[in-house]
C-alpha atoms as a PDB file:
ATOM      1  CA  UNK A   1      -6.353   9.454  11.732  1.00  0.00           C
ATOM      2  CA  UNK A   2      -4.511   7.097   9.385  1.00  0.00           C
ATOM      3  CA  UNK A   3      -1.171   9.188   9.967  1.00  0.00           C
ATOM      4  CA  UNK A   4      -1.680   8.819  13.835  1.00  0.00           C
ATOM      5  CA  UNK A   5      -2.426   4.871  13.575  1.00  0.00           C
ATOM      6  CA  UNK A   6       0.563   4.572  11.214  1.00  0.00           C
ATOM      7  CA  UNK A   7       2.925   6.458  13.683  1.00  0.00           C
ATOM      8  CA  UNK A   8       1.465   4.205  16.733  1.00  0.00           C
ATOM      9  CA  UNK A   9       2.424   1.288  15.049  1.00  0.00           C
ATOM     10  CA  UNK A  10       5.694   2.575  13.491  1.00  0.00           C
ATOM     11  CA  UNK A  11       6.685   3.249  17.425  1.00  0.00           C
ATOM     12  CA  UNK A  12       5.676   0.050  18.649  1.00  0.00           C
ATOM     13  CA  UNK A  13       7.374  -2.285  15.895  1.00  0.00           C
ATOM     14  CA  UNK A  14      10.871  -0.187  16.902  1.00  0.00           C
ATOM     15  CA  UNK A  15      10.200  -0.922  20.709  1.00  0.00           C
ATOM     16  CA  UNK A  16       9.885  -4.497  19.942  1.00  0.00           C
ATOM     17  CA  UNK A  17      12.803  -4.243  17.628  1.00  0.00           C
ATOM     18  CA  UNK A  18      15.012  -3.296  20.349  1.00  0.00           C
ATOM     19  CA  UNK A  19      13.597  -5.801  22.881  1.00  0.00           C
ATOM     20  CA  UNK A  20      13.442  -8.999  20.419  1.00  0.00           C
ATOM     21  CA  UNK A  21      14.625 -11.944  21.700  1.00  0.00           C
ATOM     22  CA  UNK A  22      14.668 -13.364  17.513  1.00  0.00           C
ATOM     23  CA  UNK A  23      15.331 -11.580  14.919  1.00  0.00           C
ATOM     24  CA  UNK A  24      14.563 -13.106  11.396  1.00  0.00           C
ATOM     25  CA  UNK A  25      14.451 -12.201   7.893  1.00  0.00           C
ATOM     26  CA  UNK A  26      12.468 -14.194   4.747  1.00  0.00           C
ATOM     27  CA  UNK A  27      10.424 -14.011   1.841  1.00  0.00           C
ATOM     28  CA  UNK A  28       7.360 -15.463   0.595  1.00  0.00           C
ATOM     29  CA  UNK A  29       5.064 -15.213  -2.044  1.00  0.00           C
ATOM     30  CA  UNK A  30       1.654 -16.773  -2.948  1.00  0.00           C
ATOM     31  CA  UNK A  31      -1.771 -16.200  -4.061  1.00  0.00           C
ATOM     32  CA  UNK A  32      -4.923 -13.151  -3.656  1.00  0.00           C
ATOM     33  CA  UNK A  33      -8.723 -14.558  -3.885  1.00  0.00           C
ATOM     34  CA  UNK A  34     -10.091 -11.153  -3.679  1.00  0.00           C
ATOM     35  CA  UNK A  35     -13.306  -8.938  -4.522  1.00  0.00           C
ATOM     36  CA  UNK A  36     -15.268  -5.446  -4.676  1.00  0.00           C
ATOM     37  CA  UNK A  37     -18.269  -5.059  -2.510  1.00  0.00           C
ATOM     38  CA  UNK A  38     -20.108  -2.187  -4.057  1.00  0.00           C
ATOM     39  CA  UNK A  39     -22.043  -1.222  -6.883  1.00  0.00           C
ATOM     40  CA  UNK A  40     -20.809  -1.374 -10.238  1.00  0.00           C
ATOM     41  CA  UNK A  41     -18.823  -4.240  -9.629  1.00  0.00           C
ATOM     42  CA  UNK A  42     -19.257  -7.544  -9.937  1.00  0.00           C
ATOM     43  CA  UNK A  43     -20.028 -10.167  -7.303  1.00  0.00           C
ATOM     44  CA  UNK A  44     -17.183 -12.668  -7.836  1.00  0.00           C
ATOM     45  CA  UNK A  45     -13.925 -13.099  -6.205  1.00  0.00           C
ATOM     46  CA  UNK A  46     -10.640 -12.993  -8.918  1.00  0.00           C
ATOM     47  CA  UNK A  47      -7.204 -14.051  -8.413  1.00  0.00           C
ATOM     48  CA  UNK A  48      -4.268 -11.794  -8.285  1.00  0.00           C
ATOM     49  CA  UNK A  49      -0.647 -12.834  -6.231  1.00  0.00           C
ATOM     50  CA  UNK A  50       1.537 -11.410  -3.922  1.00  0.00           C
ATOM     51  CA  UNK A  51       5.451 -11.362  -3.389  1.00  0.00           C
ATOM     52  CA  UNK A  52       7.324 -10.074  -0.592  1.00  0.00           C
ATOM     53  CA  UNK A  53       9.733  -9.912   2.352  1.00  0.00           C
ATOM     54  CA  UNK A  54       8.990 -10.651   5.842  1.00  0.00           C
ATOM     55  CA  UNK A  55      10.766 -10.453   9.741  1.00  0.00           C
ATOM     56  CA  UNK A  56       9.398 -12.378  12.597  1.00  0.00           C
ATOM     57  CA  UNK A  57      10.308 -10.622  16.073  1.00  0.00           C
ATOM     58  CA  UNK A  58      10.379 -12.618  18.912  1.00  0.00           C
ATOM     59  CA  UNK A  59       8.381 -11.794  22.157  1.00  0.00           C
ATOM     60  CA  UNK A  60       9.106 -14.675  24.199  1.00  0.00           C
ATOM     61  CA  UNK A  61       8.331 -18.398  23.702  1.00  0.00           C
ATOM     62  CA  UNK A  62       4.651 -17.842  22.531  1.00  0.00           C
ATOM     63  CA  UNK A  63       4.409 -14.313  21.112  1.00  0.00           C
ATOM     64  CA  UNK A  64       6.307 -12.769  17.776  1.00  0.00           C
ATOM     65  CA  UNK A  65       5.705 -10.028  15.935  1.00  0.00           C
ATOM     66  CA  UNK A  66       5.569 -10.259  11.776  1.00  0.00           C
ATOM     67  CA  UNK A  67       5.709  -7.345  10.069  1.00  0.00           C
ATOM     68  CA  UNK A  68       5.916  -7.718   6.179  1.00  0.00           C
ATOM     69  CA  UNK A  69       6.548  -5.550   2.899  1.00  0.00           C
ATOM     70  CA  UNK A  70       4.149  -7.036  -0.090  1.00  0.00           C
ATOM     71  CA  UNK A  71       3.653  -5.991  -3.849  1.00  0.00           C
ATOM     72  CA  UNK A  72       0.102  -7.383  -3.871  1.00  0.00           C
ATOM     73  CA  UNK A  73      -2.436  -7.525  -6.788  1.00  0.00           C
ATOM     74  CA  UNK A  74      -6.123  -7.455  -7.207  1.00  0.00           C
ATOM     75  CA  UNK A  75      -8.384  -8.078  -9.859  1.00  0.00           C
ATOM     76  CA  UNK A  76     -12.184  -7.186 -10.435  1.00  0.00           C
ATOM     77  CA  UNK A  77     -14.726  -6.346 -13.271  1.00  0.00           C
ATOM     78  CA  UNK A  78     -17.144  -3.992 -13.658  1.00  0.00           C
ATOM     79  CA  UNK A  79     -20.795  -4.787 -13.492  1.00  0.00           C
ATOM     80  CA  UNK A  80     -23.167  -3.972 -16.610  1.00  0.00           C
ATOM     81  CA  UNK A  81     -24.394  -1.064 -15.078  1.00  0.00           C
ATOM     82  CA  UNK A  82     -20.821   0.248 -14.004  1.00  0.00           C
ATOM     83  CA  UNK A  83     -21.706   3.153 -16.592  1.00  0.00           C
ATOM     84  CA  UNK A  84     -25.304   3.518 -15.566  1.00  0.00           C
ATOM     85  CA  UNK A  85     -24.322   4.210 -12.150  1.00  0.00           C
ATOM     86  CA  UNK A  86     -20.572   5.734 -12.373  1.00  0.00           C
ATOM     87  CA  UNK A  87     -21.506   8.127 -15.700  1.00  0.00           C
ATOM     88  CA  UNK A  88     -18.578   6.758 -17.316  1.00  0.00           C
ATOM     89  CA  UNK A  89     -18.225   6.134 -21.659  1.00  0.00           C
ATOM     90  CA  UNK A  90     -18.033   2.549 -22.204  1.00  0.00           C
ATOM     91  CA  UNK A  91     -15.216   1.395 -24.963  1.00  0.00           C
ATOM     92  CA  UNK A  92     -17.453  -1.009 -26.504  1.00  0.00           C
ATOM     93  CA  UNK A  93     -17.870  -3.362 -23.511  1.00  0.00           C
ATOM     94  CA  UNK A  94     -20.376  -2.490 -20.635  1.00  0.00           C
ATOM     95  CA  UNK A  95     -17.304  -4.823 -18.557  1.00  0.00           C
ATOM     96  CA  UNK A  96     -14.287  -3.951 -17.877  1.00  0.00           C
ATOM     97  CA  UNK A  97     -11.165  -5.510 -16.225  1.00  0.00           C
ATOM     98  CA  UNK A  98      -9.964  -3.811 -13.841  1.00  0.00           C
ATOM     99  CA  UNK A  99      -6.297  -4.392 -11.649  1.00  0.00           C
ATOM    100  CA  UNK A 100      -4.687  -2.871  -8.726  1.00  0.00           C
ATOM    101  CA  UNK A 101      -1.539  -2.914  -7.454  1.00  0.00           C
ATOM    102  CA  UNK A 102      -1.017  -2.423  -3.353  1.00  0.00           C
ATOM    103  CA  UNK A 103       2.677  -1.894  -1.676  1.00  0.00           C
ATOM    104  CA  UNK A 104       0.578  -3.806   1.496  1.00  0.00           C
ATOM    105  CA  UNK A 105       2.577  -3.657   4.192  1.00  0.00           C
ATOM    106  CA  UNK A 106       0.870  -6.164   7.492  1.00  0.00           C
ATOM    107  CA  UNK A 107       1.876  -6.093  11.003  1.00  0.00           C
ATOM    108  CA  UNK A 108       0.323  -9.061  12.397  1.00  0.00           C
ATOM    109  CA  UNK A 109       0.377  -9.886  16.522  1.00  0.00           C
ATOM    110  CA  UNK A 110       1.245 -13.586  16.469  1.00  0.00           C
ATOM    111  CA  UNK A 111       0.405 -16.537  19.336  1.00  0.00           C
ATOM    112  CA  UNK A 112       2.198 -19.834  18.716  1.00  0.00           C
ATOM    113  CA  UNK A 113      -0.285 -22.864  20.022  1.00  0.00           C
ATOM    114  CA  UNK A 114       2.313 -25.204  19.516  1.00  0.00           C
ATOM    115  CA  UNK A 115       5.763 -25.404  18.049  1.00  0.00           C
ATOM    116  CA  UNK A 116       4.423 -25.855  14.181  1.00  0.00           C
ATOM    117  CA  UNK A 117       0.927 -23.741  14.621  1.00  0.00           C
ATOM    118  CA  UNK A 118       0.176 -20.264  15.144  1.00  0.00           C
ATOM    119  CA  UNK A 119      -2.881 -17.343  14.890  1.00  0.00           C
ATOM    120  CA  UNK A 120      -1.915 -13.720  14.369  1.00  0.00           C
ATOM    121  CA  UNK A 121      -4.101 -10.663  13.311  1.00  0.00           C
ATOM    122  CA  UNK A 122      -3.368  -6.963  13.372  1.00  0.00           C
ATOM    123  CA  UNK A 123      -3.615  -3.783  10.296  1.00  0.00           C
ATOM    124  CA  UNK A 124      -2.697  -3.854   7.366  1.00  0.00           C
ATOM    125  CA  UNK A 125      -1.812  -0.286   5.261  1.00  0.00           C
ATOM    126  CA  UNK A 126      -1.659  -0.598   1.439  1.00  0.00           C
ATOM    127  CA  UNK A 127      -0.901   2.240  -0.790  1.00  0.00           C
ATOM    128  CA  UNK A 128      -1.920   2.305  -4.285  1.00  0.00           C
ATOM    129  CA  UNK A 129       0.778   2.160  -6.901  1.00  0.00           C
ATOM    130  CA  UNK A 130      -0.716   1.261 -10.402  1.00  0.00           C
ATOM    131  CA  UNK A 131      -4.125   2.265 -11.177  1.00  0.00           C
ATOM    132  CA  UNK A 132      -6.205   1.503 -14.430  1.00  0.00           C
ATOM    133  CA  UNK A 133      -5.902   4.532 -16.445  1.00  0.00           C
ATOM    134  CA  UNK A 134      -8.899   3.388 -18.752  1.00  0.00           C
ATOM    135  CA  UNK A 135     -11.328   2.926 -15.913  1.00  0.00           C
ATOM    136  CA  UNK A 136      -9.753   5.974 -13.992  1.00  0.00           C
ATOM    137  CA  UNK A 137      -9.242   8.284 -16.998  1.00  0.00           C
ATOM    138  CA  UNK A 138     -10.183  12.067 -16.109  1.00  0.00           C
ATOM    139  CA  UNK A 139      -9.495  12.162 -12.302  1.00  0.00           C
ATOM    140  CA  UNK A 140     -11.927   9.823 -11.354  1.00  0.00           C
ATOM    141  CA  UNK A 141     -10.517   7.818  -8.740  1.00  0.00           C
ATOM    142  CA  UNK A 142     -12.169   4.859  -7.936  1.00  0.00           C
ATOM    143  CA  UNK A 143      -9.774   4.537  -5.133  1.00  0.00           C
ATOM    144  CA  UNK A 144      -7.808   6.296  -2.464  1.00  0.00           C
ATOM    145  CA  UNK A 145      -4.098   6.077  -2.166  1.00  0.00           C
ATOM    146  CA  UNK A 146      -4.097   4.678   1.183  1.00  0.00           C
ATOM    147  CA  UNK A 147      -6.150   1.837   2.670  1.00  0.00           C
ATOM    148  CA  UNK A 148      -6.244   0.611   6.220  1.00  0.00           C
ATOM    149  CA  UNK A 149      -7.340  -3.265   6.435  1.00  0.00           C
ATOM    150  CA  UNK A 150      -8.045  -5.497   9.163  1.00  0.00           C
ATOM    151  CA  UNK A 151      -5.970  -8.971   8.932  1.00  0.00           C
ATOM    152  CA  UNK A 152      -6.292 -12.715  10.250  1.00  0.00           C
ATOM    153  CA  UNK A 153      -5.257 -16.151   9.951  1.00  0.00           C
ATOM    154  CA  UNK A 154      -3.218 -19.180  10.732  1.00  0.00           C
ATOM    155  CA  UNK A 155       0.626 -19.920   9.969  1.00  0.00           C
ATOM    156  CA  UNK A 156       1.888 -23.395  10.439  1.00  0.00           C
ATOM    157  CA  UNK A 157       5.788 -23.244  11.091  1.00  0.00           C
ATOM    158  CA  UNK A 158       7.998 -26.008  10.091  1.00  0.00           C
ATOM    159  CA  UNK A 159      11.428 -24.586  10.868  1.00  0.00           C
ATOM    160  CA  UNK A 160      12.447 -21.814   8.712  1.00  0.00           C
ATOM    161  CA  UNK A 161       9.563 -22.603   6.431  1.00  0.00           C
ATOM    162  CA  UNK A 162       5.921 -21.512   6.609  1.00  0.00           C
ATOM    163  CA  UNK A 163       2.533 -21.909   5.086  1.00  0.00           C
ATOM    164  CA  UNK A 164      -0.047 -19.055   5.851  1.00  0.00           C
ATOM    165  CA  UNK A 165      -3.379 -18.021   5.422  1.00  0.00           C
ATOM    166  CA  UNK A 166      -5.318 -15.312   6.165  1.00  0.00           C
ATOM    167  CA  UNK A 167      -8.620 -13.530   5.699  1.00  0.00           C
ATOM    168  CA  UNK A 168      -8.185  -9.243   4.845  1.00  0.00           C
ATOM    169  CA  UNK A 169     -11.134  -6.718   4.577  1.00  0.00           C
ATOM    170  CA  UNK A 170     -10.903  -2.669   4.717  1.00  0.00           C
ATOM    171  CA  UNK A 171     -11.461  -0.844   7.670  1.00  0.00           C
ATOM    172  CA  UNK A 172     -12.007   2.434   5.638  1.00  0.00           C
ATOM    173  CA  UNK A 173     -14.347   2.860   3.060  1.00  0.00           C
ATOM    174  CA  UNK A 174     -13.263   3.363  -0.545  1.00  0.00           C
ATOM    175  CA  UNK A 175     -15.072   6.539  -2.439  1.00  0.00           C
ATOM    176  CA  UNK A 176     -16.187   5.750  -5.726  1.00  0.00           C
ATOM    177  CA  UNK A 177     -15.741   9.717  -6.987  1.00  0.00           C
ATOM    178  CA  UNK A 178     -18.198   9.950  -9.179  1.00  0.00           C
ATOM    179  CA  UNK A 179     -21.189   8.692  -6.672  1.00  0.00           C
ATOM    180  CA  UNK A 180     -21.843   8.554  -2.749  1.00  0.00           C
ATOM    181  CA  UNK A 181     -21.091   4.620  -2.765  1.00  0.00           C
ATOM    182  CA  UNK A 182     -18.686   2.760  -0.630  1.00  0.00           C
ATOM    183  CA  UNK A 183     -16.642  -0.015  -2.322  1.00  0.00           C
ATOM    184  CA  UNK A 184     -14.521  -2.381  -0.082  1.00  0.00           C
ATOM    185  CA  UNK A 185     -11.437  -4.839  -0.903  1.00  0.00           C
ATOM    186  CA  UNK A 186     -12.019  -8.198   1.203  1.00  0.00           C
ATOM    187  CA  UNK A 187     -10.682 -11.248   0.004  1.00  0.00           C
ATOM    188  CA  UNK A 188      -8.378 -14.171   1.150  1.00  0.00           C
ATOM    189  CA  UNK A 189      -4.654 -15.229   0.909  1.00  0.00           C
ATOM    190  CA  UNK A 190      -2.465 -17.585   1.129  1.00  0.00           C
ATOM    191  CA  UNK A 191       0.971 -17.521   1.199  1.00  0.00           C
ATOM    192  CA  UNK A 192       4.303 -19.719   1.259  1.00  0.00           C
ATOM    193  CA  UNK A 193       7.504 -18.241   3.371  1.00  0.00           C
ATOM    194  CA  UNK A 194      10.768 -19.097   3.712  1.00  0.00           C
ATOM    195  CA  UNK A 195      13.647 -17.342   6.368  1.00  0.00           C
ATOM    196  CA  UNK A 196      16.994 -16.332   4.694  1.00  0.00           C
ATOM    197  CA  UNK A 197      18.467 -15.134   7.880  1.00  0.00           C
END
């Protein structure tokens, strides 16, 4: 399923490559307020950032596409009863830090209500690059490679420059290994751009 979605989206970004009426290329970089709904995890959001590159592809007057390429970071902590529930040996603290690091990669659908405003949504795919070898240790994965998210926000546009934020939250459900538990990343972000090219 995620292979199919992936190559759906991977054909539609080239057809609007090839029919863009703007090309442009930036970067940007900002801030993750992010947590784990599940058990075992504590009920708090954490920071974490996010740096990147970014195109806009132009659709007309009102539409662009905005595909981007992010290293992206999250941060939780275990609960107290993170062993209780996950079997796993404490190292002398029942918490834990825990922090993940996502090659996210949006495509967001974007609608400009005026010149310097503008909504988008669309998926986002992040693959899993760094894990936490002492909460992971053994095979236990408390994540899988890929994750499919849903994304929206606002952008407002002042030229080449741009301030966004958006809301994220998994479409697919993250398997804890060791019990029958779903654990999902939602969180917010926020995020300052600028176009190089």
């Amino acid at each position: 399923m995620k292979s199919k979605l992936s190559l759906l989206v991977l054909a539609l970004l080239a057809v609007s490559l090839t029919q863009a009426q703007g090309l442009h290329f930036g970067i940007k970089g900002g801030a993750n307020l992010t947590k784990v709904d599940g058990k075992a995890m504590t009920d708090e959001f954490n920071y974490g950032y996010q740096l990147g590159g970014f195109a806009e592809v132009g659709l007309g007057k009102k539409w662009f596409i905005q595909p981007e390429v992010m290293w992206t970071e999250y941060r939780t902590r275990t609960a107290d009863d993170f062993e209780d529930i996950i079997n796993f040996p404490a190292n002398g603290s029942n918490r834990q830090e825990v922090k993940l690091n996502y090659l996210a990669i949006p495509i967001t659908l974007n609608y400009r209500l005026l010149d310097w405003f503008s909504l988008h949504a669309g998926p986002q795919f992040g693959v899993l690059l760094n894990q936490d070898k002492n909460l992971l240790q053994n095979g236990r994965d408390a994540f899988n490679a890929g994750v499919v998210s849903l994304v929206g926000g606002a952008q407002l546009n002042f030229g080449g420059f741009h301030i966004t934020g958006r809301y994220f939250t998994n479409i697919n459900d993250i398997n804890s290994g060791d019990v029958n538990e779903a654990w999902k990343n939602k969180g917010f972000q926020v995020g300052v751009g600028i176009r190089i090219l």
